[in-house]
Protein backbone atom coordinates (compact mmCIF):
# COMPACT_ATOMS: atom_id res chain seq x y z
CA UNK A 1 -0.68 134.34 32.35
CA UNK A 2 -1.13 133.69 28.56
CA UNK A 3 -4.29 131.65 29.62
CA UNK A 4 -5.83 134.33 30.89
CA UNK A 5 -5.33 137.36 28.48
CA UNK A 6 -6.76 134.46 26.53
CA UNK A 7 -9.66 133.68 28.15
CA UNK A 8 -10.24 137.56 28.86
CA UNK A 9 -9.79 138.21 25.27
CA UNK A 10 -12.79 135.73 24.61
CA UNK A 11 -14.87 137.52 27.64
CA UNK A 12 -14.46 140.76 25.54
CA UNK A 13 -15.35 139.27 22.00
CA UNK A 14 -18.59 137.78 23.01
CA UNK A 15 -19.60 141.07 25.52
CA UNK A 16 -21.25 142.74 22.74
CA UNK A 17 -23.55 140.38 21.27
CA UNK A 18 -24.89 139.54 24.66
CA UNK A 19 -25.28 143.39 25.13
CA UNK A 20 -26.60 144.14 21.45
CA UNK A 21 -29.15 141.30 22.59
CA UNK A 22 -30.06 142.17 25.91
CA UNK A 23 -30.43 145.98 24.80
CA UNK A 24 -32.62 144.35 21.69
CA UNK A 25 -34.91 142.47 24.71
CA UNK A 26 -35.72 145.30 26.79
CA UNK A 27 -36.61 147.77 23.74
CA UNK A 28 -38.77 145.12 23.28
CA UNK A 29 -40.04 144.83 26.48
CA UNK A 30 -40.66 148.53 26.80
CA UNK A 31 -42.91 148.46 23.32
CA UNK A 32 -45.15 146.24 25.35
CA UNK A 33 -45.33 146.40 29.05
CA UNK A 34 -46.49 150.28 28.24
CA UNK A 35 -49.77 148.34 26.65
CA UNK A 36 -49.83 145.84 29.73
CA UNK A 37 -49.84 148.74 32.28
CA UNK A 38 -52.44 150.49 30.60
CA UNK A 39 -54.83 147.25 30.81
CA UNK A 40 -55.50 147.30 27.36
CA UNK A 41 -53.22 143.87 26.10
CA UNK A 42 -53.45 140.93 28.31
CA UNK A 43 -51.84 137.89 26.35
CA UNK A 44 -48.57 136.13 25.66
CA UNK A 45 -45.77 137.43 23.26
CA UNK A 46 -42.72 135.80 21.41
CA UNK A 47 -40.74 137.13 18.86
CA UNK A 48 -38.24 134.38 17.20
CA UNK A 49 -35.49 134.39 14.34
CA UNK A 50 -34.21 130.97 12.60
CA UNK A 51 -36.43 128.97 15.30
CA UNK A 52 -34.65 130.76 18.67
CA UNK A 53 -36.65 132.61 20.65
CA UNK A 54 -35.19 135.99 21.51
CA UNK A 55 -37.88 137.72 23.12
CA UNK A 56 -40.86 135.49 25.08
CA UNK A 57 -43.08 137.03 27.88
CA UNK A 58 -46.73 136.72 28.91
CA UNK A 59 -48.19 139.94 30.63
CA UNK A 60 -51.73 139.85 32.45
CA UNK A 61 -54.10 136.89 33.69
CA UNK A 62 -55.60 133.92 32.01
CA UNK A 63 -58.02 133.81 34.86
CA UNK A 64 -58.55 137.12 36.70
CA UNK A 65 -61.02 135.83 38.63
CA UNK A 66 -58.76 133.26 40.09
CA UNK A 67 -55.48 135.98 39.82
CA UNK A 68 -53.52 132.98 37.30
CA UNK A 69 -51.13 134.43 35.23
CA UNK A 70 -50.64 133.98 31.36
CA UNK A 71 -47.97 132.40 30.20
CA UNK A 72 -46.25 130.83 27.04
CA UNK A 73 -48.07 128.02 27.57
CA UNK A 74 -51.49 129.65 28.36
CA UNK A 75 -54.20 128.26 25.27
CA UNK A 76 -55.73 131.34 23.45
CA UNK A 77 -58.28 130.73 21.03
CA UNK A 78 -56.34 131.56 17.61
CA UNK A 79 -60.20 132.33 15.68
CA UNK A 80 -59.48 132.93 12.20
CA UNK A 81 -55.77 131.89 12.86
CA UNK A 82 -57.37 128.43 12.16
CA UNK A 83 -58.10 129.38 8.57
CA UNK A 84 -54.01 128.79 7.94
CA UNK A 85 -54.05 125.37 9.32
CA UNK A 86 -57.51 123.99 7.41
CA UNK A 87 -55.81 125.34 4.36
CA UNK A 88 -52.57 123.04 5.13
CA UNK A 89 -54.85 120.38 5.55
CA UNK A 90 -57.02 120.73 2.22
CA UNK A 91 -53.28 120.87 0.48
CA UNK A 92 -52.13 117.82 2.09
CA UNK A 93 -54.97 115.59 0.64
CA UNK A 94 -54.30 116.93 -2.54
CA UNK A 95 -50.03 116.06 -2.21
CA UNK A 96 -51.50 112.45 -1.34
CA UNK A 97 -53.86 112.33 -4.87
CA UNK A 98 -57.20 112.71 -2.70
CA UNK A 99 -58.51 116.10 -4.09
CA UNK A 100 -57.18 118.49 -6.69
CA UNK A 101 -57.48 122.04 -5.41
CA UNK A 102 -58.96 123.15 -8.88
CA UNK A 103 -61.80 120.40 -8.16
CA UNK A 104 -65.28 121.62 -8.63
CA UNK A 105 -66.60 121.91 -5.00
CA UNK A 106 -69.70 120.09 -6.34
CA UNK A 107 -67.93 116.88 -6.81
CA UNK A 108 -67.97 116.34 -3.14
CA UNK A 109 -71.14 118.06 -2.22
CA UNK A 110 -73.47 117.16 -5.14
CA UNK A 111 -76.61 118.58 -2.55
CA UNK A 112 -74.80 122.03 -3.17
CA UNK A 113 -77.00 124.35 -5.64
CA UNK A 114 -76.04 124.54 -9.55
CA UNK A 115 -75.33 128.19 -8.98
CA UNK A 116 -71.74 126.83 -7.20
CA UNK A 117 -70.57 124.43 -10.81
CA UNK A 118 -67.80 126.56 -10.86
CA UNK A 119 -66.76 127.00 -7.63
CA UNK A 120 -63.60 125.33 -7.26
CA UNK A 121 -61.91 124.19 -4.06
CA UNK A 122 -58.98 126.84 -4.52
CA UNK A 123 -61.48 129.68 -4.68
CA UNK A 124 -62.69 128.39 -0.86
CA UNK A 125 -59.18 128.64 -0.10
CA UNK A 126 -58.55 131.84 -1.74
CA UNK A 127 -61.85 133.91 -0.94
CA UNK A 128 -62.68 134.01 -4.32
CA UNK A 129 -65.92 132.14 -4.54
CA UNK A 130 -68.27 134.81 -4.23
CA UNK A 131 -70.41 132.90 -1.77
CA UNK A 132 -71.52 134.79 1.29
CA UNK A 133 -71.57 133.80 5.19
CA UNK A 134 -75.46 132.81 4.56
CA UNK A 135 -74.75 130.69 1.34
CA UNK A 136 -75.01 127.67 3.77
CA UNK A 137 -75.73 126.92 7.65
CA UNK A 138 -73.34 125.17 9.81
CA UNK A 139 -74.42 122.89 12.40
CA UNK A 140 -71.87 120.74 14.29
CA UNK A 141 -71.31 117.19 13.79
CA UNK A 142 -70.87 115.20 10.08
CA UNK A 143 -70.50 116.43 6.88
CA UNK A 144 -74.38 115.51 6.35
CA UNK A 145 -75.28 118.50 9.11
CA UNK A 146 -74.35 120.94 6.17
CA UNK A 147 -77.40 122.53 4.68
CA UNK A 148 -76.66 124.17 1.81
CA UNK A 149 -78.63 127.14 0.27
CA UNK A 150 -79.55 128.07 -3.40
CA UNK A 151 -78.44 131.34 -3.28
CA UNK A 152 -75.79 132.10 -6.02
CA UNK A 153 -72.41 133.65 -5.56
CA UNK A 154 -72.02 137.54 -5.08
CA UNK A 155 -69.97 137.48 -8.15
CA UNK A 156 -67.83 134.86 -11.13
CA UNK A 157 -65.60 132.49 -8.94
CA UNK A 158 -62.12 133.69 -9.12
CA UNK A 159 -63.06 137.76 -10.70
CA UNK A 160 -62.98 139.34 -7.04
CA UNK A 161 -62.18 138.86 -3.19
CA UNK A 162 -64.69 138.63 -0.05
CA UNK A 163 -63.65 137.85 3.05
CA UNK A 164 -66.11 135.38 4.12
CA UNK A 165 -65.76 132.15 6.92
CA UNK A 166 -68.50 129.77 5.42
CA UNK A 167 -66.09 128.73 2.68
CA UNK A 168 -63.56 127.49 5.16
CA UNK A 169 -66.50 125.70 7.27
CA UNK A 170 -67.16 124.26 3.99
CA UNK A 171 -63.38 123.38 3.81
CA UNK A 172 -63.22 121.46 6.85
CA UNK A 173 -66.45 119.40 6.37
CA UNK A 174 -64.31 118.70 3.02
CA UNK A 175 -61.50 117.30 4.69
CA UNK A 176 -63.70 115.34 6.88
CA UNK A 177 -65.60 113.74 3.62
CA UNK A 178 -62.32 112.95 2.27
CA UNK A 179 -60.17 111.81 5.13
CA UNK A 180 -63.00 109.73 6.89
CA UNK A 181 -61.66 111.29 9.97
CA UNK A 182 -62.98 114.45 12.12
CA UNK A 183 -61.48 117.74 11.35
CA UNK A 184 -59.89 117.54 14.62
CA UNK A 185 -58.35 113.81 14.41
CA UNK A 186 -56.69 114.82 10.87
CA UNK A 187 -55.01 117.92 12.60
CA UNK A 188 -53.47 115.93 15.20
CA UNK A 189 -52.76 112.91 13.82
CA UNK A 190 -51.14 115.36 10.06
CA UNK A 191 -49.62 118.44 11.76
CA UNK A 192 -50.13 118.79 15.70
CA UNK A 193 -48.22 115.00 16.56
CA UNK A 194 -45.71 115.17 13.95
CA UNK A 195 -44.60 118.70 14.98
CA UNK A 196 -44.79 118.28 18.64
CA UNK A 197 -48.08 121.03 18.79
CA UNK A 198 -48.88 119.18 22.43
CA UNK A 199 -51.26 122.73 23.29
CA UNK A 200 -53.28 123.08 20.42
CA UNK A 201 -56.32 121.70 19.40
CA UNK A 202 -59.61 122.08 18.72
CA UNK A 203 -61.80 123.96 21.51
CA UNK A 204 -65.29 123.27 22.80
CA UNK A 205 -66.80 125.32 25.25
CA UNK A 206 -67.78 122.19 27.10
CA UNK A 207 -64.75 120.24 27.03
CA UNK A 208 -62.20 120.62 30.17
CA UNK A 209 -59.33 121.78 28.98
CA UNK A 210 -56.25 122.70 31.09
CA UNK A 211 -54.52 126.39 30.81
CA UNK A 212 -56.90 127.67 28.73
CA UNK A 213 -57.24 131.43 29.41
CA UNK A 214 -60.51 133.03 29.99
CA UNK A 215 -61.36 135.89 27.41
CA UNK A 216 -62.21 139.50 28.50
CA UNK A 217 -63.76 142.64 26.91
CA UNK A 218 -62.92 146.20 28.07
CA UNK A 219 -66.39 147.44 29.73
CA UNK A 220 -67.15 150.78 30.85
CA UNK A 221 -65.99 150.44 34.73
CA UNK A 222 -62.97 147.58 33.33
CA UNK A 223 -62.53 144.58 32.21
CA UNK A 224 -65.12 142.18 32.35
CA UNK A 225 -66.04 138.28 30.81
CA UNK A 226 -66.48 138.31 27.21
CA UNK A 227 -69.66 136.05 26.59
CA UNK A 228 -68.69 132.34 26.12
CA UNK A 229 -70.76 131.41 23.11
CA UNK A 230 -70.14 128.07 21.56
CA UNK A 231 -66.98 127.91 19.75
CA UNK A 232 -67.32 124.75 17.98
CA UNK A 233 -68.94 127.08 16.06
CA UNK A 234 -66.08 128.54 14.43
CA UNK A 235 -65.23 125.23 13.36
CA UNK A 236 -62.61 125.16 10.40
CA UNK A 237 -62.52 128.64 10.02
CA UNK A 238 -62.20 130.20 13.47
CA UNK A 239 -61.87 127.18 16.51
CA UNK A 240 -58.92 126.20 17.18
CA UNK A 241 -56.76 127.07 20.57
CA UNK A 242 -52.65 127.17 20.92
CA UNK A 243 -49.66 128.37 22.38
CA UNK A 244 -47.03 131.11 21.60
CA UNK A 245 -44.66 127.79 21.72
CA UNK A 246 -46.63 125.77 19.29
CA UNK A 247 -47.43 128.32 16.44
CA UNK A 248 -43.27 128.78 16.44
CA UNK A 249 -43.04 125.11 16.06
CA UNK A 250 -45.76 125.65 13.43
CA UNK A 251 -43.91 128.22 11.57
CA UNK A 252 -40.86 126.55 11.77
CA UNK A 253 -42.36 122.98 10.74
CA UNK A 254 -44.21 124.92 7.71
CA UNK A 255 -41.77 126.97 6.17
CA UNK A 256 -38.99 124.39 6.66
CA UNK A 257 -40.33 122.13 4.66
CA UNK A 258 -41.84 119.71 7.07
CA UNK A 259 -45.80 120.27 6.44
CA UNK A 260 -46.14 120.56 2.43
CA UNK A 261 -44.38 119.20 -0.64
CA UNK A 262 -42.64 122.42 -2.29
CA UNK A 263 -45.28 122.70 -5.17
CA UNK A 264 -48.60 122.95 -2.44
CA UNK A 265 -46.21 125.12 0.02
CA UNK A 266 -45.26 127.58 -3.00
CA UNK A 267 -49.60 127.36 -3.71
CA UNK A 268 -49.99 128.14 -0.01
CA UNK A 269 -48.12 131.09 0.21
CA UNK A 270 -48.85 132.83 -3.34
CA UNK A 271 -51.38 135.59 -3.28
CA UNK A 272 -54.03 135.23 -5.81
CA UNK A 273 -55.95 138.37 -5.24
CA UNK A 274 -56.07 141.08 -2.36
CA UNK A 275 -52.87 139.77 -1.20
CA UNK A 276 -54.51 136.47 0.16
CA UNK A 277 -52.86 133.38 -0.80
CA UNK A 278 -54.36 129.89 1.15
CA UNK A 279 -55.81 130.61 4.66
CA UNK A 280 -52.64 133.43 4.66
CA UNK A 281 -51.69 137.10 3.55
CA UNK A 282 -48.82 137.37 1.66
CA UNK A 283 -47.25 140.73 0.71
CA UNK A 284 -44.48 143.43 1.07
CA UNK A 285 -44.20 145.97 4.06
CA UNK A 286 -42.01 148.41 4.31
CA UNK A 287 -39.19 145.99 2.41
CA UNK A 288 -40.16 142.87 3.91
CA UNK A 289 -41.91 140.01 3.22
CA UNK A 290 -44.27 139.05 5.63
CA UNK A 291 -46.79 136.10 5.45
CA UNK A 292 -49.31 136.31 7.96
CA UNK A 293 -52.82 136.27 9.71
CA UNK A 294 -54.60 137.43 12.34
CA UNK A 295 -57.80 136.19 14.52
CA UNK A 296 -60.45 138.49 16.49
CA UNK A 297 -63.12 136.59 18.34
CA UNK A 298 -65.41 137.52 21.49
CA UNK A 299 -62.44 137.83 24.16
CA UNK A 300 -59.40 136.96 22.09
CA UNK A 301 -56.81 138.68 19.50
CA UNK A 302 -54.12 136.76 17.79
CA UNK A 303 -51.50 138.29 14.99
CA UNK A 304 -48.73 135.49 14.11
CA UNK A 305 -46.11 137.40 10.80
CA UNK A 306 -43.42 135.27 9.49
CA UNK A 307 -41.04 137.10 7.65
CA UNK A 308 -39.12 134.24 5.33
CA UNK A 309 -36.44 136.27 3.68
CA UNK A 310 -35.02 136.83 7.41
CA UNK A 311 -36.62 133.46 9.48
CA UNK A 312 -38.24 135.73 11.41
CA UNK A 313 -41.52 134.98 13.37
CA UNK A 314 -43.88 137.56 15.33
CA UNK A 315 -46.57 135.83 17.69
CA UNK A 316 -49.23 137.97 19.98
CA UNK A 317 -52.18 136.41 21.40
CA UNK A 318 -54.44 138.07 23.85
CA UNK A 319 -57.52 137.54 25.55
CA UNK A 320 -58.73 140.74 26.18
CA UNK A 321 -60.60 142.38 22.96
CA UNK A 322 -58.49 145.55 22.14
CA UNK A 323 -56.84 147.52 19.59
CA UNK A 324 -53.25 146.80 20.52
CA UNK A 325 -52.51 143.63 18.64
CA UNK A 326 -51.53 145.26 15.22
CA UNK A 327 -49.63 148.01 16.89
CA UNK A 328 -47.52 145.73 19.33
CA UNK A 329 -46.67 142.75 16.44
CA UNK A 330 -45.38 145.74 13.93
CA UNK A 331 -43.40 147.17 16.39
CA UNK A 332 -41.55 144.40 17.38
CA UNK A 333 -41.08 142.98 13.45
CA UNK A 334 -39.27 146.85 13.22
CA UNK A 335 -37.37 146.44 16.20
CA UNK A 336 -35.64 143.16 14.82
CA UNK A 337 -35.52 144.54 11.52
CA UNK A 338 -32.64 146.99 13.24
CA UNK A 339 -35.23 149.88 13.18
CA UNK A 340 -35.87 153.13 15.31
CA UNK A 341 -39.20 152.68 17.08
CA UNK A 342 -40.34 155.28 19.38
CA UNK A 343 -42.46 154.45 22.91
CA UNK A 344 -45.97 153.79 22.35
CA UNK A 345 -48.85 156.51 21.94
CA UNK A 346 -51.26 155.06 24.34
CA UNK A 347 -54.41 156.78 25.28
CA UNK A 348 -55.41 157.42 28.54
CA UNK A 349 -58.90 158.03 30.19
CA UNK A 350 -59.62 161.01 32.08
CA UNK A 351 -62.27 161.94 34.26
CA UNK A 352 -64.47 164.60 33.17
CA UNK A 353 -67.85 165.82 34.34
CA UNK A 354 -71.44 164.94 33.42
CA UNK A 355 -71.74 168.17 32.17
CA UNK A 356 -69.44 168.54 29.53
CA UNK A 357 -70.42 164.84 28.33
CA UNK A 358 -73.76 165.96 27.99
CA UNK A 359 -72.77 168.52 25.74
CA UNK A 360 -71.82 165.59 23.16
CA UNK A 361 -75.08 163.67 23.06
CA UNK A 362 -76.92 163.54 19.91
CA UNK A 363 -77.44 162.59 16.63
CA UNK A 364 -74.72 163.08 13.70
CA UNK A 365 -74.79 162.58 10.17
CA UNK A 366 -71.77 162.14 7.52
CA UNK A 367 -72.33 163.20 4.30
CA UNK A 368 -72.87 160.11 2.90
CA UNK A 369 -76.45 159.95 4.42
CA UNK A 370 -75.12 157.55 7.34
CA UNK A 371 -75.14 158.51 10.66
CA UNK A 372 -74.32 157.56 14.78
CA UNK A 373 -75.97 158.44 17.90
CA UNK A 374 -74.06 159.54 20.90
CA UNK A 375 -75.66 159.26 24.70
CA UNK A 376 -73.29 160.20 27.84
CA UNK A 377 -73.13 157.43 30.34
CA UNK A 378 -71.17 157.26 32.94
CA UNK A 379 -67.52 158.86 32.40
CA UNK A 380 -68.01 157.82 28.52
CA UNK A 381 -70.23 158.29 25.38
CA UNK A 382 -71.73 155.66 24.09
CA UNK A 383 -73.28 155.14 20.87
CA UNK A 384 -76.69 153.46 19.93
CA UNK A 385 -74.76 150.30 18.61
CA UNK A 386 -73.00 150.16 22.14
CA UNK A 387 -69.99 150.93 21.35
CA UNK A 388 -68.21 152.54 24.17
CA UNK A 389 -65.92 155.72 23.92
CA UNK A 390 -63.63 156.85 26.89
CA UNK A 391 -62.48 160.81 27.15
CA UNK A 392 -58.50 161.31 26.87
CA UNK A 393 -59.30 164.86 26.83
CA UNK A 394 -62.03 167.31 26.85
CA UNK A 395 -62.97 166.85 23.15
CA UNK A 396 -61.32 163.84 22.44
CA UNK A 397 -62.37 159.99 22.78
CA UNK A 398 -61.22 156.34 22.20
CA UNK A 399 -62.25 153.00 22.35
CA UNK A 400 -60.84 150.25 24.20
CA UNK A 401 -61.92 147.51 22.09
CA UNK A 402 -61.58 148.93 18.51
CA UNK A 403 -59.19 151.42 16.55
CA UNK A 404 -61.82 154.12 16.84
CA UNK A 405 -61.35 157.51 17.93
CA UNK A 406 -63.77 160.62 17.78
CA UNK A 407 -63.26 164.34 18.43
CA UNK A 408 -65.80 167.05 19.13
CA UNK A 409 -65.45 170.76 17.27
CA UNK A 410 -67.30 174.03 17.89
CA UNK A 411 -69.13 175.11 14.31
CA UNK A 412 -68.86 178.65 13.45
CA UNK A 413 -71.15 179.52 15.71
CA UNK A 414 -68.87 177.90 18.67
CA UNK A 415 -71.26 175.32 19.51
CA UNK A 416 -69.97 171.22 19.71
CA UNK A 417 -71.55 170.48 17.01
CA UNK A 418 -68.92 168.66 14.47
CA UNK A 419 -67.64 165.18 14.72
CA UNK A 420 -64.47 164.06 13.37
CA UNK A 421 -64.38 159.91 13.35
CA UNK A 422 -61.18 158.24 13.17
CA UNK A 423 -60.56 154.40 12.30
CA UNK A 424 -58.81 151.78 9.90
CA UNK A 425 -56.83 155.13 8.79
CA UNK A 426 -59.29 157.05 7.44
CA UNK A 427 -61.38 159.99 8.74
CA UNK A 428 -65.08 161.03 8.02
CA UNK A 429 -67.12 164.45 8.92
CA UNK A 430 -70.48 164.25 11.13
CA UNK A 431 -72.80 167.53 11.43
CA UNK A 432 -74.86 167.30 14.91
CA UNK A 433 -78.44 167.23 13.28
């Protein structure tokens, strides 16, 4: 009888954490599937604290065409994802005495113009070179293939930040120079082997390579194939391919201690300006420190967060371009911070009729002298870049592929002739000219 009330008694104690949990798993299953349903996140999710998964699921198809469903072991192109590893890679060499990360970049490309003396290998890693995305032209294959171009930096190495991926291309023909391996073999054989990253890799668009997911753009009748260009192109700063499974195994192997000694780890994640450390953001939200990245190329998303102070790792991939990504990896970091997060705001497209479309066609100006045309097409505008906006009511619009939203007003004469444009949290004025 004792036995029992004893065993009951344990029954009880443990009956809330499993409920706490479970309730914790299907609030965070209802901040997604809300996304999923409205076809605008197709991808694989996992949300992990102290290296246990409590929240993994895959919504969508990696192949439509062939109805195969994603999976946490689907392989999404990560794009500039990669920047984080080519980083770990340059600080590797330099923990084994090949390279010091305050090196001129000119000691290992003398061919490089005088204007880059001071560029130093940190400011590649930092943005903080000054060089733009035309400073050199990438061509696959050896170091040798890089042709560089006397065009000076933007600005004094190390006095501002520009986001730009030809210094990480530079990077990884770097570590190629160096390690007298390809880019590829040193990943492997440094970081994907030792911490058991069987998925990832670098991707080719010839190569067969098993689970990877097809990417998709939102068109104007649905979804459709996102061109295939040639990803090699991305190289060091935007190719590689992985798993929800593997990038935990990568956060886990790099901020326990198993990538980096503690001196190029502490470099690594230390902003130097704009919040960007090495190949990473670094900064406070709401509280929390979060160190993270994320990747947008033709057909694919990817957000991965890791939030040290409380082991906790965010990972979204998608291959279907949209503007979901952000929304459903901060809502998720809340929801296992203990916060209240309400159900997604998701728009939804309506039909409406040629005639009021047409109403919205034209030309606009802001006051800054720029300006966007509108054409109706369809049961959308479109504008003359091509980017597509879909009506969620009869003076409102979004876009599937991009934060962007844009509503019509009557001037004071009651005509539609005002445009309010919304995106990256800011709004601007247009005047139908």
């Amino acid at each position: 009888m004792r036995g029992d009330r004893l065993a009951l008694s344990i029954v009880l104690l443990y009956l809330p954490a499993a409920s706490v949990a479970q309730t914790q798993v299907q609030r965070m299953q209802q901040i997604v599937q809300p996304y999923g349903d409205a076809q605008m996140f197709m991808g694989s999710v996992l949300v992990a604290q102290h290296g246990k998964t409590i929240f993994g699921q895959s919504y969508g198809m990696a192949d439509l065409e062939w109805s195969i469903p994603n999976s946490s072991t689907t392989r999404f192109n990560i794009a500039s994802m990669t920047k984080q590893f080519t980083a770990a890679a340059v600080l590797l060499l330099e923990d084994r005495g090949k390279l010091k990360t305050d090196d001129s970049i000119r000691k290992y490309f003398p061919e490089a113009p005088a204007s880059w003396d001071k560029i130093t290998i940190y400011n590649l890693l930092t943005h903080t070179s000054g060089i733009s995305d035309d400073a050199a032209t990438y061509v696959p294959g050896t170091p040798d293939k890089m042709i560089f171009h006397d065009k000076p930096p933007n600005f004094q190495p190390g006095e501002k930040w520009s986001y730009v991926n030809m210094g990480f291309l530079v990077l990884g023909y770097l570590i190629e120079k160096i390690s007298g391996q390809t880019y590829e073999e040193f990943l492997k054989e440094n970081i994907f082997q030792p911490l058991g990253m069987n998925d990832s890799g670098l991707e080719s668009f010839v190569t067969i390579l098993p689970h990877r997911a097809s990417g998709y753009w939102p068109g104007a009748n649905g979804l459709e194939n996102a061109a295939r260009p040639d990803t090699r192109l991305g190289f060091a700063s935007g190719a590689l391919y992985s798993t929800t499974e593997d990038l935990l195994r990568w956060e886990e192997g790099l901020f326990g201690g198993k990538v980096l000694s503690p001196a190029s780890f502490h470099k690594m994640t230390t902003p130097f300006r704009n919040d960007y450390a090495c190949g990473l953001f670094s900064r406070r939200v709401n509280g929390h420190l979060v160190i993270e990245h994320n990747g947008d190329n033709i057909g694919f998303n990817a957000v991965m967060a890791y939030y040290p102070e409380e082991g906790l790792a965010i990972i979204v991939l998608a291959n279907q371009n949209g503007q979901s990504m952000d929304k459903i990896a901060t809502a998720l970091a809340a929801l296992a911070h203990g916060e209240t997060v309400p159900p997604p705001s998701i728009h939804k497209e309506i039909r409406l009729s040629s005639v009021v479309l047409a109403r919205y066609a034209g030309k606009y100006q802001f006051a800054d002298g720029g300006s966007v045309e509108m054409a109706s097409e369809g049961n959308h505008l479109v504008t003359s870049s091509g980017t597509l906006f879909f009506p969620e009511s009869e003076t409102k619009f979004f876009s599937k592929a991009f934060d962007m939203q844009v509503e019509f007003l009557r001037d004071d004469k009651g005509e539609f002739r005002v445009l309010i444009w919304r995106g990256d949290g800011k709004e601007d004025k247009a005047t139908k000219m």
